[in-house]
N, C-alpha and C. Protein backbone atom coordinates (compact mmCIF):
# COMPACT_ATOMS: atom_id res chain seq x y z
N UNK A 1 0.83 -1.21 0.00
CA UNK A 1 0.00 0.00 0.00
C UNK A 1 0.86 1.26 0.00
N UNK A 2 1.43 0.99 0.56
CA UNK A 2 2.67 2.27 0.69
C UNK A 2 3.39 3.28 -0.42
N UNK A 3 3.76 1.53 -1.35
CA UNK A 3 4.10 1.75 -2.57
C UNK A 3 2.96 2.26 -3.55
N UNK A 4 2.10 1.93 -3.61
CA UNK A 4 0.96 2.82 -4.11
C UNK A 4 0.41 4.19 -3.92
N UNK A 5 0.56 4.63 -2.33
CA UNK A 5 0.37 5.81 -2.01
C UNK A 5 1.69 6.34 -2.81
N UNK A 6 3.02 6.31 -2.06
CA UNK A 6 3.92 7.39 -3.20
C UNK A 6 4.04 6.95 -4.68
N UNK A 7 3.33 6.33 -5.42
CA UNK A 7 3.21 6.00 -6.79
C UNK A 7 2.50 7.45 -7.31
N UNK A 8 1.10 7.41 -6.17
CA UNK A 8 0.11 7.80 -6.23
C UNK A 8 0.69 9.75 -6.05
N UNK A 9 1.52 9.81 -5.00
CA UNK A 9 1.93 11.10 -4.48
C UNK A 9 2.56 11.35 -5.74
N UNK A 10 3.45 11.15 -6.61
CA UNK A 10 4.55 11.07 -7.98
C UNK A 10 3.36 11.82 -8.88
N UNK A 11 2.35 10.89 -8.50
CA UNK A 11 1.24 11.61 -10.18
C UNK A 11 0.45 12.79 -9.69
N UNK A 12 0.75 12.83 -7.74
CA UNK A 12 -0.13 14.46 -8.01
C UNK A 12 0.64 15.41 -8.49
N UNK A 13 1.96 15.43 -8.65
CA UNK A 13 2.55 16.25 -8.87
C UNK A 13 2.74 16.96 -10.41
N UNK A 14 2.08 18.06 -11.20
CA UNK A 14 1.69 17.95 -12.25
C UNK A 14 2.04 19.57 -13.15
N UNK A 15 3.09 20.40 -11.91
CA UNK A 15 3.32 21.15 -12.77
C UNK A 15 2.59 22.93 -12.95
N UNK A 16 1.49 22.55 -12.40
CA UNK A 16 0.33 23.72 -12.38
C UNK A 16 -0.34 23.53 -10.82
N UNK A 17 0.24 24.07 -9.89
CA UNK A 17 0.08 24.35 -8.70
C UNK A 17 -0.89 24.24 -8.14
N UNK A 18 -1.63 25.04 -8.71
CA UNK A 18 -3.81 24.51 -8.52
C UNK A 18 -3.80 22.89 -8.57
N UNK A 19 -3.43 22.92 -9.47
CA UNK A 19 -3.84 20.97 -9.50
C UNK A 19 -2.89 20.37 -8.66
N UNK A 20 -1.48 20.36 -8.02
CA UNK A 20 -0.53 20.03 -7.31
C UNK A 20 -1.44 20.19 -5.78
N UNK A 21 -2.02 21.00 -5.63
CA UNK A 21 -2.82 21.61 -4.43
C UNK A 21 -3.64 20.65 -4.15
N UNK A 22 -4.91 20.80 -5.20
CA UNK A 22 -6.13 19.84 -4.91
C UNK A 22 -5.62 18.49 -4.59
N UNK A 23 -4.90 18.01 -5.65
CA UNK A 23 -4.69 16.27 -5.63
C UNK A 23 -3.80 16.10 -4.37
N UNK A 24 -2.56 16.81 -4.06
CA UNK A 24 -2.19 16.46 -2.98
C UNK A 24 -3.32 16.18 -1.49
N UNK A 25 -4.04 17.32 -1.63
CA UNK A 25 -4.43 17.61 -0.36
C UNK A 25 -5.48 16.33 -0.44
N UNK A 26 -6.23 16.07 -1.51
CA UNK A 26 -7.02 15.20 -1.47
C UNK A 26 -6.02 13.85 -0.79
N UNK A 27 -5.14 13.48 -1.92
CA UNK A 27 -4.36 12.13 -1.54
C UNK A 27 -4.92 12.22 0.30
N UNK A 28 -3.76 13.27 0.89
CA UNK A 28 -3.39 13.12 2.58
C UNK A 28 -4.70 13.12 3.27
N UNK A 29 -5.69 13.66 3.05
CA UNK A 29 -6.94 14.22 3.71
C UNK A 29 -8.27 12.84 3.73
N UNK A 30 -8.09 12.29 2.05
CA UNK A 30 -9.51 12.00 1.98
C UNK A 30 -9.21 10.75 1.11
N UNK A 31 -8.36 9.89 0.00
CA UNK A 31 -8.38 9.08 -0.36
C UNK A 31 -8.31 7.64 0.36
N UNK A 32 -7.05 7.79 1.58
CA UNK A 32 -8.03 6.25 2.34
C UNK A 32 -8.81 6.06 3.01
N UNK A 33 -9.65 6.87 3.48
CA UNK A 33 -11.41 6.48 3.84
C UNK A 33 -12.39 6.70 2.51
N UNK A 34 -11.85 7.24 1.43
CA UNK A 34 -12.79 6.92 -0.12
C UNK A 34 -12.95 5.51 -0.20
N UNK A 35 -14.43 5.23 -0.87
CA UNK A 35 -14.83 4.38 -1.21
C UNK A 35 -13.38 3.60 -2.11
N UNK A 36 -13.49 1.80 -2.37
CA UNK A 36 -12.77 1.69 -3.22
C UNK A 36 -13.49 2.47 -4.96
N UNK A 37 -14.48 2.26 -5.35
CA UNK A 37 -14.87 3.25 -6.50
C UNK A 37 -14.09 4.42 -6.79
N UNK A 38 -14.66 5.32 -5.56
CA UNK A 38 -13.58 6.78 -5.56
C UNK A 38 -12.03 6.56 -5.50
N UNK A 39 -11.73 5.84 -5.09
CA UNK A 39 -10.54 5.73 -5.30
C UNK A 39 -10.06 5.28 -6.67
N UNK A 40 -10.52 4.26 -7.39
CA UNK A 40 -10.33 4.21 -8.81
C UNK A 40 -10.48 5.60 -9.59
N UNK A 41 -11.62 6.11 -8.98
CA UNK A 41 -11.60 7.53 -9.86
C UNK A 41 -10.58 8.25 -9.63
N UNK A 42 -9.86 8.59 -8.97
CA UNK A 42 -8.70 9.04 -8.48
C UNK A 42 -7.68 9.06 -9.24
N UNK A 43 -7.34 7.47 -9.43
CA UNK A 43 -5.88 7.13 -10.29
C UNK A 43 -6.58 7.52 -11.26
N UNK A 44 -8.12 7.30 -11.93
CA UNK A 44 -8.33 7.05 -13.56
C UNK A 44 -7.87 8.93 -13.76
N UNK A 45 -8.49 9.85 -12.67
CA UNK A 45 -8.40 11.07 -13.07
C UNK A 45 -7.18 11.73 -13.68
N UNK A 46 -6.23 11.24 -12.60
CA UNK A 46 -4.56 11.27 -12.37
C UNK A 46 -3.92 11.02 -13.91
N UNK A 47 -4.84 9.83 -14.02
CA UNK A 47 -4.28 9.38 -15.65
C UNK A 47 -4.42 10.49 -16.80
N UNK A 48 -5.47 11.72 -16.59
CA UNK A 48 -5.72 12.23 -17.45
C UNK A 48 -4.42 13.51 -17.68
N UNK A 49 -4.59 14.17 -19.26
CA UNK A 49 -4.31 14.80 -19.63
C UNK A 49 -4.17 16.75 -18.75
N UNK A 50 -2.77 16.99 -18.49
CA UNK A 50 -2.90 18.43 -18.02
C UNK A 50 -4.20 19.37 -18.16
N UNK A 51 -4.15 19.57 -19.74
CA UNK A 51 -5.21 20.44 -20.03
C UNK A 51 -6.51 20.31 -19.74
N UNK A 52 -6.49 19.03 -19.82
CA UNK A 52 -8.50 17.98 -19.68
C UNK A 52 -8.01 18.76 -17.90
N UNK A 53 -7.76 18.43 -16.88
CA UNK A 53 -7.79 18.40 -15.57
C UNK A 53 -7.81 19.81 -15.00
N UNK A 54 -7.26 20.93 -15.66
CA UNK A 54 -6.94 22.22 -15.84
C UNK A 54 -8.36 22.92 -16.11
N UNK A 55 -9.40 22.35 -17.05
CA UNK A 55 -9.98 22.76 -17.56
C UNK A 55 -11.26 22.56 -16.74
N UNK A 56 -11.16 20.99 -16.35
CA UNK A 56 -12.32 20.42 -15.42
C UNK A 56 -12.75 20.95 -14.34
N UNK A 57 -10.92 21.43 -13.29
CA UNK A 57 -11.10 21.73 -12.23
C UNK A 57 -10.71 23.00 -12.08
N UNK A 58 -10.47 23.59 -13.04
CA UNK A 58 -10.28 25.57 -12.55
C UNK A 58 -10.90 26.01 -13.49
N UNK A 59 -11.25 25.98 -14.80
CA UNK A 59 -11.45 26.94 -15.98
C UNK A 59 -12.71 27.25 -16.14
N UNK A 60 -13.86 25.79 -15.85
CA UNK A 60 -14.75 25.78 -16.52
C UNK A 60 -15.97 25.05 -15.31
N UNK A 61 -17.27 25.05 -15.43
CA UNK A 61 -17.86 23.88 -15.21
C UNK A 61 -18.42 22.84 -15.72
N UNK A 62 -17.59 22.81 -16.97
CA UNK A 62 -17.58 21.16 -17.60
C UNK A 62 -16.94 20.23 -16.39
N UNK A 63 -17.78 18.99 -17.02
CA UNK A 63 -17.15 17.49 -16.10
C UNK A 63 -16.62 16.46 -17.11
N UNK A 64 -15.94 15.99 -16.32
CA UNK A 64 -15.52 14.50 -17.46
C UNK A 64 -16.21 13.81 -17.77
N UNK A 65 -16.30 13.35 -19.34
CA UNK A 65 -17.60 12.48 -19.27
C UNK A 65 -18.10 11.26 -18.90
N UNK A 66 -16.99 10.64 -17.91
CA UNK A 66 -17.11 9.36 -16.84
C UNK A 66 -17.72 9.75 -15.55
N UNK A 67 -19.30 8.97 -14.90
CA UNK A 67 -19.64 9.58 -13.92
C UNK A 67 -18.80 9.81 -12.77
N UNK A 68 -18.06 8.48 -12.67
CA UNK A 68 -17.37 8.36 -12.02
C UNK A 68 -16.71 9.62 -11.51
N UNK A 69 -15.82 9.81 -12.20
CA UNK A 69 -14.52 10.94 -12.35
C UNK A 69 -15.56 12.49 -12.53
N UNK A 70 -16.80 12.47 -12.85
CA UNK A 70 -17.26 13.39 -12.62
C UNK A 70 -17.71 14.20 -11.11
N UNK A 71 -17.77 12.75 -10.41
CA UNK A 71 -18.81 12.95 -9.23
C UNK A 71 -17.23 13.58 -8.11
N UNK A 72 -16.31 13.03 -8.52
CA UNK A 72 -14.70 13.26 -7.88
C UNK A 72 -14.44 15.08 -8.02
N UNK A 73 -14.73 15.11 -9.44
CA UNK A 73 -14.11 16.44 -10.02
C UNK A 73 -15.13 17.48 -8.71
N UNK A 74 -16.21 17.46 -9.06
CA UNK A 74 -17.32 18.30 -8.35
C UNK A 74 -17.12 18.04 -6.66
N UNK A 75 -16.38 17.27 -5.66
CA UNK A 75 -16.02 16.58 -4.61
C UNK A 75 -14.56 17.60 -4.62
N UNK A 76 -13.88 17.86 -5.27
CA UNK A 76 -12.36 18.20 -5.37
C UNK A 76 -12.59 19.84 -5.57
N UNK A 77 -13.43 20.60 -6.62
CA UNK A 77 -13.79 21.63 -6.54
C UNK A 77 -14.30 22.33 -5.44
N UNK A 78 -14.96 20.96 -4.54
CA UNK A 78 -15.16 22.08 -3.40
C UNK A 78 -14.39 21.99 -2.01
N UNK A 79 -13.11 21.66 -2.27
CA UNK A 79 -12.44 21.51 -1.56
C UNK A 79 -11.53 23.21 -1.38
């Protein structure tokens, strides 16, 4: 598990500070009492593209079009 959490810490790190912010704080705060679901949404989010994540979670109120990763994005925004 361990190895997964700093796998996990490696991919919040992304370059654009806003997003370095949210995902960290989420990781320490709120991912191991997340559901296992939410937690898949997590890595799947992680997986995504700078701009897609940039756009999701500061620019706009578009969502991703996975509920999943949607219901996360709107959970992380109001953080």
């Amino acid at each position: 598990m361990d190895n997964d959490i700093e796998r996990l810490r490696w991919q919040c790190r992304r370059g654009l500070l806003e997003l370095d912010y949210l995902f960290a704080d989420y990781l320490d705060q709120q991912y191991a009492k997340a559901s296992a679901d939410e937690q898949a949404a997590f890595r799947a989010l992680l997986d995504q593209q700078d701009p897609d994540l940039q756009h999701w979670l500061i620019n706009t109120d578009e969502l991703p079009p996975e509920p999943e990763m949607a219901t996360l994005v709107k959970k992380l925004r109001q953080r």
